[in-house]
C-alpha atoms as a PDB file:
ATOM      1  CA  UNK A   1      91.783 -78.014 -29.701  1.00  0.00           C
ATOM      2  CA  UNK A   2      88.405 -77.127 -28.991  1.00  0.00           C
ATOM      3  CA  UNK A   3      85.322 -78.568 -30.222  1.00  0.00           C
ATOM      4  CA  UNK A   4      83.162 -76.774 -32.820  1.00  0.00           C
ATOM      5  CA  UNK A   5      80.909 -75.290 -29.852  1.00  0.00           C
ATOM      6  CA  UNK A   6      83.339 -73.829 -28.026  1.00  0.00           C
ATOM      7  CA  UNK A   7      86.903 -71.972 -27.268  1.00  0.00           C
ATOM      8  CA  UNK A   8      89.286 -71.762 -25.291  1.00  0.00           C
ATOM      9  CA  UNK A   9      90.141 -68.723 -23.281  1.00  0.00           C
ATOM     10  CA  UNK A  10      93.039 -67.428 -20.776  1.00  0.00           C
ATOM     11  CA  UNK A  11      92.501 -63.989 -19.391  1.00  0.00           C
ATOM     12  CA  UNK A  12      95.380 -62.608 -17.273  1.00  0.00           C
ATOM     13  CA  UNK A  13      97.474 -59.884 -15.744  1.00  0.00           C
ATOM     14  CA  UNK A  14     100.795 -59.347 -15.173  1.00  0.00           C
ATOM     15  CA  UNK A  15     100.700 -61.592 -11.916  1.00  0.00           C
ATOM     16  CA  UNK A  16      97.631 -63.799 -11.985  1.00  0.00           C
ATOM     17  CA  UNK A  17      95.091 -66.337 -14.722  1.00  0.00           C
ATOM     18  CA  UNK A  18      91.802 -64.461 -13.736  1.00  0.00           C
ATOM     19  CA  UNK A  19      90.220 -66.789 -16.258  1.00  0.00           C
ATOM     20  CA  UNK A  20      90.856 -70.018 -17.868  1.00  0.00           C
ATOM     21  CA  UNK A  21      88.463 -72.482 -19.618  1.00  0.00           C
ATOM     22  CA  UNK A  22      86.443 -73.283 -22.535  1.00  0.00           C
ATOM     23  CA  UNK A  23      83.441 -70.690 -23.716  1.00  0.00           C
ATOM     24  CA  UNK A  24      81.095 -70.727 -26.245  1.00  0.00           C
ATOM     25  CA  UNK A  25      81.180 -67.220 -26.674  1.00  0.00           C
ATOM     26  CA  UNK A  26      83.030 -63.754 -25.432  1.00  0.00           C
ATOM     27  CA  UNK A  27      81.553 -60.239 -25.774  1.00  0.00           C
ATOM     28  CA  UNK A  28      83.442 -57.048 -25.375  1.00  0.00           C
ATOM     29  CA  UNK A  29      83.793 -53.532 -26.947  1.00  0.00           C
ATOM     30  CA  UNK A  30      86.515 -51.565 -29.181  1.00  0.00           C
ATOM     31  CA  UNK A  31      87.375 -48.512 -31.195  1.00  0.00           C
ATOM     32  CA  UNK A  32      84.614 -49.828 -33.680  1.00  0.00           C
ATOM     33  CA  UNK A  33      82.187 -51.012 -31.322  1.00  0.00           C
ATOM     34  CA  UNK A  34      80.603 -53.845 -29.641  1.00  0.00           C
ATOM     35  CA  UNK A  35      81.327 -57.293 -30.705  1.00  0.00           C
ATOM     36  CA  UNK A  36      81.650 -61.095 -30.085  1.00  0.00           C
ATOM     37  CA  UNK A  37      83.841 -64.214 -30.586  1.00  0.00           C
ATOM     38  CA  UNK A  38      82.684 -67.426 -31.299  1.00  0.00           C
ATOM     39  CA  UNK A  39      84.223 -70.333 -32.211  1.00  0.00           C
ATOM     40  CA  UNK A  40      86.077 -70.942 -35.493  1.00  0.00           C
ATOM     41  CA  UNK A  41      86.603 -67.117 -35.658  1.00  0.00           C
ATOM     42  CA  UNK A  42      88.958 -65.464 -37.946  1.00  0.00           C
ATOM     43  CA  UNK A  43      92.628 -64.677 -36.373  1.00  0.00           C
ATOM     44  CA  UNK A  44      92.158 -61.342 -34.855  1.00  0.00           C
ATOM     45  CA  UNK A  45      93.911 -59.078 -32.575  1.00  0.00           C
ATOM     46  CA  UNK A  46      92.147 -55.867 -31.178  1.00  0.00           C
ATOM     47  CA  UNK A  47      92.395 -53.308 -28.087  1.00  0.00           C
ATOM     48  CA  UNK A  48      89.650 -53.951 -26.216  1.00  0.00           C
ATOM     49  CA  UNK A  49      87.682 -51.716 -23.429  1.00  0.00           C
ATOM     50  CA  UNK A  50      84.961 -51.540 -21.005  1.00  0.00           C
ATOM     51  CA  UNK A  51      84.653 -54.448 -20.263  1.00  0.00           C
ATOM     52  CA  UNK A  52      84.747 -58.721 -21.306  1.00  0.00           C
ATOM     53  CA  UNK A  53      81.511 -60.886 -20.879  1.00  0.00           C
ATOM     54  CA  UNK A  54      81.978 -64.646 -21.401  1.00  0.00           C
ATOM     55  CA  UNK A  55      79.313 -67.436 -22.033  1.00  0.00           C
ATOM     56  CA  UNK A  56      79.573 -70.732 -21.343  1.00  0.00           C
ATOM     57  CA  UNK A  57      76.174 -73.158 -22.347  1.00  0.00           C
ATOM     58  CA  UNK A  58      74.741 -70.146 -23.862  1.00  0.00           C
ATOM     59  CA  UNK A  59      75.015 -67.945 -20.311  1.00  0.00           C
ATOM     60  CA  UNK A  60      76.729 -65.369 -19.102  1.00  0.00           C
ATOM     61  CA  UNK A  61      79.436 -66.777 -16.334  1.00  0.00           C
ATOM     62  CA  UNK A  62      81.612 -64.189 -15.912  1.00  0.00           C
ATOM     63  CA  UNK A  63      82.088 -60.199 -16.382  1.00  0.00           C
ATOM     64  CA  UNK A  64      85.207 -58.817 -16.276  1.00  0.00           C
ATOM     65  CA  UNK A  65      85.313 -54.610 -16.089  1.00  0.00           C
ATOM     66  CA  UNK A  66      88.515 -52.888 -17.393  1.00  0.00           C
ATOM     67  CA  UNK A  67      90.013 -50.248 -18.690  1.00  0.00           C
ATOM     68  CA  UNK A  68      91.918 -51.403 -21.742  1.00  0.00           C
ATOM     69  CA  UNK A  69      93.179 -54.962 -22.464  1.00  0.00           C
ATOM     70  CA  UNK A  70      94.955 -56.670 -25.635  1.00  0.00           C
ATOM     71  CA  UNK A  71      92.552 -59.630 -27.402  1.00  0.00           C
ATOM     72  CA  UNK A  72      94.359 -61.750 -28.961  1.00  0.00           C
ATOM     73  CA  UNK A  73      92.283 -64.831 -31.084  1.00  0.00           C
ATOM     74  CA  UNK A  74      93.911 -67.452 -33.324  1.00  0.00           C
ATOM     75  CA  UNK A  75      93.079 -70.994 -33.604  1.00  0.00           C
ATOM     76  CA  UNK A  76      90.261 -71.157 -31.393  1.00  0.00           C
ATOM     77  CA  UNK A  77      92.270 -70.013 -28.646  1.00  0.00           C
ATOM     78  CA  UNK A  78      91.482 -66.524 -27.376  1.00  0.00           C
ATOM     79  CA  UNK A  79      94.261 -64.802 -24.958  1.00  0.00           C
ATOM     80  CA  UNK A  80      93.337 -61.437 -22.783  1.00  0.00           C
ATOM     81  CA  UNK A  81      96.142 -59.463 -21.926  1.00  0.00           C
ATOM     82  CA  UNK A  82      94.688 -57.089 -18.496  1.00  0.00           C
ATOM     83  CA  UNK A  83      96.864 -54.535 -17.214  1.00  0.00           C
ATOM     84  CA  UNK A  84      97.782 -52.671 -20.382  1.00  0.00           C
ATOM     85  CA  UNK A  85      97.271 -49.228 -19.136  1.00  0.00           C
ATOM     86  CA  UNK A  86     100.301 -49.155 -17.186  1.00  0.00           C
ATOM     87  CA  UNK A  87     102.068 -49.094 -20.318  1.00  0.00           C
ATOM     88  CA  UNK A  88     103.181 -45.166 -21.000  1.00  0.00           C
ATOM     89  CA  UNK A  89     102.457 -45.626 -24.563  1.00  0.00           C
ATOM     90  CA  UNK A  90     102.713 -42.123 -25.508  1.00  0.00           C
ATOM     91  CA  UNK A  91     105.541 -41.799 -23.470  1.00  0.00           C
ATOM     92  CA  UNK A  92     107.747 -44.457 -25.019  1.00  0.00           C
ATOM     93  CA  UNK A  93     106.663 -42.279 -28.480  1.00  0.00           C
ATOM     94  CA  UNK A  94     108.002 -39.047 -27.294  1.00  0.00           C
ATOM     95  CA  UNK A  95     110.987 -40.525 -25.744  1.00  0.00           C
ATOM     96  CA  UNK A  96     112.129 -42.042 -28.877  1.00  0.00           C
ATOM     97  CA  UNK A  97     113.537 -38.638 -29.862  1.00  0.00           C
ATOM     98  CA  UNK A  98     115.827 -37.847 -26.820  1.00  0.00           C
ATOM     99  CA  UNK A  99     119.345 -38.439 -26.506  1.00  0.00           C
ATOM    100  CA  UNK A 100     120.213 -40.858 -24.138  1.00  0.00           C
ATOM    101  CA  UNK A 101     121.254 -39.734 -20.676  1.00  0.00           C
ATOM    102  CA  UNK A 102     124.602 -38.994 -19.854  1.00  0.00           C
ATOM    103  CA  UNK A 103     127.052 -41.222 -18.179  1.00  0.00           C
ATOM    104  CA  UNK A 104     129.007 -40.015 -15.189  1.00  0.00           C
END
């Protein structure tokens, strides 16, 4: 685990690790608003947008822009999930009330 100053954090996408490391801090936005993650924060899972910032010794070492990702934090580890607007969300919803296709 992680020391009191810092996290650890694994940002991917379907095929790579853009990220991996400890941080003392990440920074990104949601349906509320901006906010961060420091160590020792609460378990938390959130849609996240715009973008991710993460500090490492108090600076800024990477920016990361997208579109929508999942955040996942728990235990001082924090997981991004990139690619999650490939996902036909609404589709999946309206397809739930469709018969299934035929078989010929």
């Amino acid at each position: 685990m992680a020391n009191n100053k810092s996290f650890k954090l694994k940002v991917r996408d379907a095929q790579n690790i853009i990220f991996e490391g400890d941080v003392d801090r990440i920074s990104s936005f949601n349906e509320v608003g901006p906010f961060d993650v420091y160590p020792t924060h609460a378990n938390f899972i959130s849609i996240i947008k715009k973008g991710l910032a993460i500090y490492r010794d108090s600076k800024k070492i990477k920016e990361i822009k997208l579109e929508l990702a999942v955040l996942k934090v728990k235990q001082d580890t924090a997981k991004v999930f990139l690619g999650i607007e490939a996902i036909p969300l609404d589709e999946s919803v309206q397809g739930a009330n469709k018969p299934p296709p035929e078989k010929k």
